[in-house]
N, C-alpha and C. Protein backbone atom coordinates (compact mmCIF):
# COMPACT_ATOMS: atom_id res chain seq x y z
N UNK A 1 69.38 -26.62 40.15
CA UNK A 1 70.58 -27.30 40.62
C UNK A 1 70.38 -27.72 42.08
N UNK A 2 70.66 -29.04 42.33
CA UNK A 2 70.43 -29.28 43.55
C UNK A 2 71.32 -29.44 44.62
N UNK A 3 71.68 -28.80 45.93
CA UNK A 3 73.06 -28.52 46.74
C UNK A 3 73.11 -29.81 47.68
N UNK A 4 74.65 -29.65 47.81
CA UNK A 4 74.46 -31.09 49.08
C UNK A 4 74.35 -30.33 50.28
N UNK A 5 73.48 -31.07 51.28
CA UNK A 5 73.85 -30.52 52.88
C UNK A 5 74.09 -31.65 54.27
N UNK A 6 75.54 -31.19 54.21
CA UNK A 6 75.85 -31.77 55.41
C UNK A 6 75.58 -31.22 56.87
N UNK A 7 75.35 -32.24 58.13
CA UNK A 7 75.19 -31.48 59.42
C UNK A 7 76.47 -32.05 59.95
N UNK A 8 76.62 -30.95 61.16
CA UNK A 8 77.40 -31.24 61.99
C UNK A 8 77.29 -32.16 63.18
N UNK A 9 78.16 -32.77 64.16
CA UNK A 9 77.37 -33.17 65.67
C UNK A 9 76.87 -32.23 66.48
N UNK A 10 77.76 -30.79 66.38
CA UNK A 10 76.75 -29.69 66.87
C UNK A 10 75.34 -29.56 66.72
N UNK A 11 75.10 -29.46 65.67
CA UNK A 11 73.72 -29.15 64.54
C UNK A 11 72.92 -30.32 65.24
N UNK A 12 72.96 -31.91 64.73
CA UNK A 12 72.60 -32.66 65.27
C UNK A 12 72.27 -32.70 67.01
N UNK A 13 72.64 -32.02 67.67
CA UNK A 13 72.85 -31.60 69.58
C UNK A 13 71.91 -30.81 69.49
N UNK A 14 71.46 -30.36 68.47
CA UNK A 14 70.47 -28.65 68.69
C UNK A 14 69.26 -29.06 68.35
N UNK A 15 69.38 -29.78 67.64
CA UNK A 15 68.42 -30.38 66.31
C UNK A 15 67.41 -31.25 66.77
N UNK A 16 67.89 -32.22 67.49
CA UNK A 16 67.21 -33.51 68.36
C UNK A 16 66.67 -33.34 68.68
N UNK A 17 66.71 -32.33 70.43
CA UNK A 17 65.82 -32.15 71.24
C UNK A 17 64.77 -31.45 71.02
N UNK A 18 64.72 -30.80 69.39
CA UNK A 18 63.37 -29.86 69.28
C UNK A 18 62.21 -30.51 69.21
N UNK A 19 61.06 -29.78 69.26
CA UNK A 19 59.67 -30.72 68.97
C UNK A 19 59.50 -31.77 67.87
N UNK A 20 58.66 -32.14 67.54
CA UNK A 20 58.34 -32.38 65.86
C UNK A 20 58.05 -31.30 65.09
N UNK A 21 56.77 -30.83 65.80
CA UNK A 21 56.56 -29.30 64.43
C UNK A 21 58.14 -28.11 64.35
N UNK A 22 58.79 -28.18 65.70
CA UNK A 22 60.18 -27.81 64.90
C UNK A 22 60.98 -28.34 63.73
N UNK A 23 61.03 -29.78 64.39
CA UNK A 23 61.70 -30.17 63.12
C UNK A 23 61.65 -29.94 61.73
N UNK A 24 60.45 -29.94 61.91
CA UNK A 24 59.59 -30.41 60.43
C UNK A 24 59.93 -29.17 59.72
N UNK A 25 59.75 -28.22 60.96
CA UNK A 25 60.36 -26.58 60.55
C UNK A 25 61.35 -26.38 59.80
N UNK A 26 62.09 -26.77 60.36
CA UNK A 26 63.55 -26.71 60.01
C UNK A 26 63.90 -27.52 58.67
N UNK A 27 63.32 -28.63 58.79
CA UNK A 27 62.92 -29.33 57.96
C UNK A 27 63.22 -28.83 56.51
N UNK A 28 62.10 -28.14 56.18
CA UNK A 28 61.41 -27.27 55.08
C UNK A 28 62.63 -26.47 54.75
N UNK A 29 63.47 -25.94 55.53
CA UNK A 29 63.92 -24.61 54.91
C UNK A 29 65.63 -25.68 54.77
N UNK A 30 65.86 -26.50 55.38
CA UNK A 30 66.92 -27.38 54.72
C UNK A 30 66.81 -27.70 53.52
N UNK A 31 65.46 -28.46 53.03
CA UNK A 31 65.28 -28.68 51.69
C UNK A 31 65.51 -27.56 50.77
N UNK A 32 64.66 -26.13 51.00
CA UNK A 32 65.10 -24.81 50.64
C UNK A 32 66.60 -24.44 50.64
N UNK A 33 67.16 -24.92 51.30
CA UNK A 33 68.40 -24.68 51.04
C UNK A 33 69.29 -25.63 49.92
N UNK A 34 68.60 -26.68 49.92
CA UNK A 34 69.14 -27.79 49.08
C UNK A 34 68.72 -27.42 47.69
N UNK A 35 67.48 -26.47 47.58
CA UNK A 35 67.21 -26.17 46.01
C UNK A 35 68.01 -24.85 45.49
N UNK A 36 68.09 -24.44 46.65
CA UNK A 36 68.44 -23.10 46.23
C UNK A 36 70.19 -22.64 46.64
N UNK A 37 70.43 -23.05 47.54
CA UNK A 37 72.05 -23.12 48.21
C UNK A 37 71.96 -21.96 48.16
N UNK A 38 72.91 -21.16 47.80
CA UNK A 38 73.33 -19.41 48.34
C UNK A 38 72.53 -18.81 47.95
N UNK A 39 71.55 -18.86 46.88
CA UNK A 39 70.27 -18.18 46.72
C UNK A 39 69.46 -18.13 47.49
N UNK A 40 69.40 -18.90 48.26
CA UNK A 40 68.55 -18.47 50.00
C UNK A 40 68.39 -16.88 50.39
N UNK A 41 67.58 -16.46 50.37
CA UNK A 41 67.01 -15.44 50.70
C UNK A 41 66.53 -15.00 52.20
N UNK A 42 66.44 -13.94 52.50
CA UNK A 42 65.40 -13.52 53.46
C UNK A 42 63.93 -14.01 53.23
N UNK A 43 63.14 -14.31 54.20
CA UNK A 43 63.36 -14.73 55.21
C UNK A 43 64.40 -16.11 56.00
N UNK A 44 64.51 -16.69 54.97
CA UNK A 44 65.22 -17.99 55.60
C UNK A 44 66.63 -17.81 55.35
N UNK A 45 66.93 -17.21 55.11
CA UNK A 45 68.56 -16.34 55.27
C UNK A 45 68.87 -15.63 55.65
N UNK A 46 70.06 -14.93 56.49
CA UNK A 46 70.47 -13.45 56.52
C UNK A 46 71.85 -13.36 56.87
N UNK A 47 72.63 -12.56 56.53
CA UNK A 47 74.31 -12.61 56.64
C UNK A 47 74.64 -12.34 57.88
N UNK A 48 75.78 -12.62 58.47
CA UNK A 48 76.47 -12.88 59.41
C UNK A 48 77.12 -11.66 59.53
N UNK A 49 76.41 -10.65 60.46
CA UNK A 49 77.42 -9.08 60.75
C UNK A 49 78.87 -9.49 61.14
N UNK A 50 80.22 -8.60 61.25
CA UNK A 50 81.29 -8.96 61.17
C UNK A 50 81.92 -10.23 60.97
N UNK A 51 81.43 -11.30 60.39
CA UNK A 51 82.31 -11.85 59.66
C UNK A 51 83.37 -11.64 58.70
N UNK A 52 84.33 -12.47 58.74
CA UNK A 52 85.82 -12.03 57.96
C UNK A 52 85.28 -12.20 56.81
N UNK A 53 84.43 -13.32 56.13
CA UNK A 53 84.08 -13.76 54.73
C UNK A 53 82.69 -13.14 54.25
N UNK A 54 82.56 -11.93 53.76
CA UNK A 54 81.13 -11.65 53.48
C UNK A 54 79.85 -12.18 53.02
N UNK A 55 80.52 -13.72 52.35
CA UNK A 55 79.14 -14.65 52.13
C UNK A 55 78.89 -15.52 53.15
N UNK A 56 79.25 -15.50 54.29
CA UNK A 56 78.98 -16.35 55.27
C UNK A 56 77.30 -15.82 55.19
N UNK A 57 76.51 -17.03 55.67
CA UNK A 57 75.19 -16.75 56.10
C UNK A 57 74.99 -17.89 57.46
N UNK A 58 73.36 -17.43 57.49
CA UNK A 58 72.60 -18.06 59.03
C UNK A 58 71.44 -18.46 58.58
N UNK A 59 70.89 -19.53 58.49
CA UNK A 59 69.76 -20.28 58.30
C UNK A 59 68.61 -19.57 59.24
N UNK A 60 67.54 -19.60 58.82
CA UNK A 60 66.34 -18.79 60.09
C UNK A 60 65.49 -19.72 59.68
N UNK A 61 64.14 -20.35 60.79
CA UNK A 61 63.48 -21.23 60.75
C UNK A 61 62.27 -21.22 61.78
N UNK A 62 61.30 -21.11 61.65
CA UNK A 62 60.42 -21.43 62.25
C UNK A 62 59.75 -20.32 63.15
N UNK A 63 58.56 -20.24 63.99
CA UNK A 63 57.53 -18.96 63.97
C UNK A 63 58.71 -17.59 64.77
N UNK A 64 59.43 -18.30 65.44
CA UNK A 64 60.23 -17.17 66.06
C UNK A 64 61.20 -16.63 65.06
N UNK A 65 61.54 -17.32 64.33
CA UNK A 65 63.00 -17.11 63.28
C UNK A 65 64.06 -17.48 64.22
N UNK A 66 64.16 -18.24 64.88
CA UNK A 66 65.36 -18.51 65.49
C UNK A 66 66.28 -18.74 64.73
N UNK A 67 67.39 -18.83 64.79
CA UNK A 67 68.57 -19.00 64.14
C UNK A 67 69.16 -20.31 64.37
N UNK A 68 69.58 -21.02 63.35
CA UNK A 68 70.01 -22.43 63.34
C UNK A 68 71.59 -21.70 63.96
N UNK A 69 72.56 -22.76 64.33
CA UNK A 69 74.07 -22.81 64.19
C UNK A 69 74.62 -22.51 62.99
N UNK A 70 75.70 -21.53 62.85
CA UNK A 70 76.31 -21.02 61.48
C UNK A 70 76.35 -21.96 60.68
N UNK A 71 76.51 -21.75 59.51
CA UNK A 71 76.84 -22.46 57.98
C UNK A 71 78.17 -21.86 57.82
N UNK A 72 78.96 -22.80 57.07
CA UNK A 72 79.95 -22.57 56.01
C UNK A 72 79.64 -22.23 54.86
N UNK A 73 79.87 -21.39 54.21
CA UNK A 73 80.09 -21.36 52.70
C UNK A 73 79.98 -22.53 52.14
N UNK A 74 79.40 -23.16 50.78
CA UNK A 74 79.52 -24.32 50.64
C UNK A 74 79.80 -24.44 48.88
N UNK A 75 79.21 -25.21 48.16
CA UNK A 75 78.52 -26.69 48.57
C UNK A 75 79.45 -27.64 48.89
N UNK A 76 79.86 -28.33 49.65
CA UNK A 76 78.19 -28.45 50.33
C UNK A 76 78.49 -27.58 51.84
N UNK A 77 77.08 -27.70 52.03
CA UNK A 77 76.87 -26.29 53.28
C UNK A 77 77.13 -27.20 54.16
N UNK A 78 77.83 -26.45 55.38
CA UNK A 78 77.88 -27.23 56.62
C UNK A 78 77.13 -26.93 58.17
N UNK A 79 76.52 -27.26 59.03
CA UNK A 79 76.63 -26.81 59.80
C UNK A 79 77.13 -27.41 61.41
């Protein structure tokens, strides 16, 4: 099943200024998210400690695992 993913202008603000091999980073695990939507797993997933909604998650990406800007619950996912 394939998920929709929308960005935000936030997301887009964060997103821009990275390298290319970031992007491309990030890239990869968007598509991963597009095949898989809440089935996203660790590594390229991990839940959001005290959040009110327990399925909230956080996208992770690239050699550091940095953390993208939160997601919404979706489909489609937002960030």
């Amino acid at each position: 099943m394939a998920y929709e993913v929308e960005v935000s202008d936030e997301f887009r603000g964060w997103y821009e200024p990275l390298s290319e091999a970031e992007q491309l980073s990030i890239g990869r695990v968007i598509e991963l998210l597009e095949e898989k939507g809440t089935a996203l797993a660790f590594p390229y997933s991990s839940g959001i400690q005290g959040s009110k909604l327990s399925h909230m998650r956080e996208l992770r990406a690239g050699r550091t695992g940095c953390s993208m800007p939160s997601i919404q619950p979706g489909p489609p996912f937002c960030w």
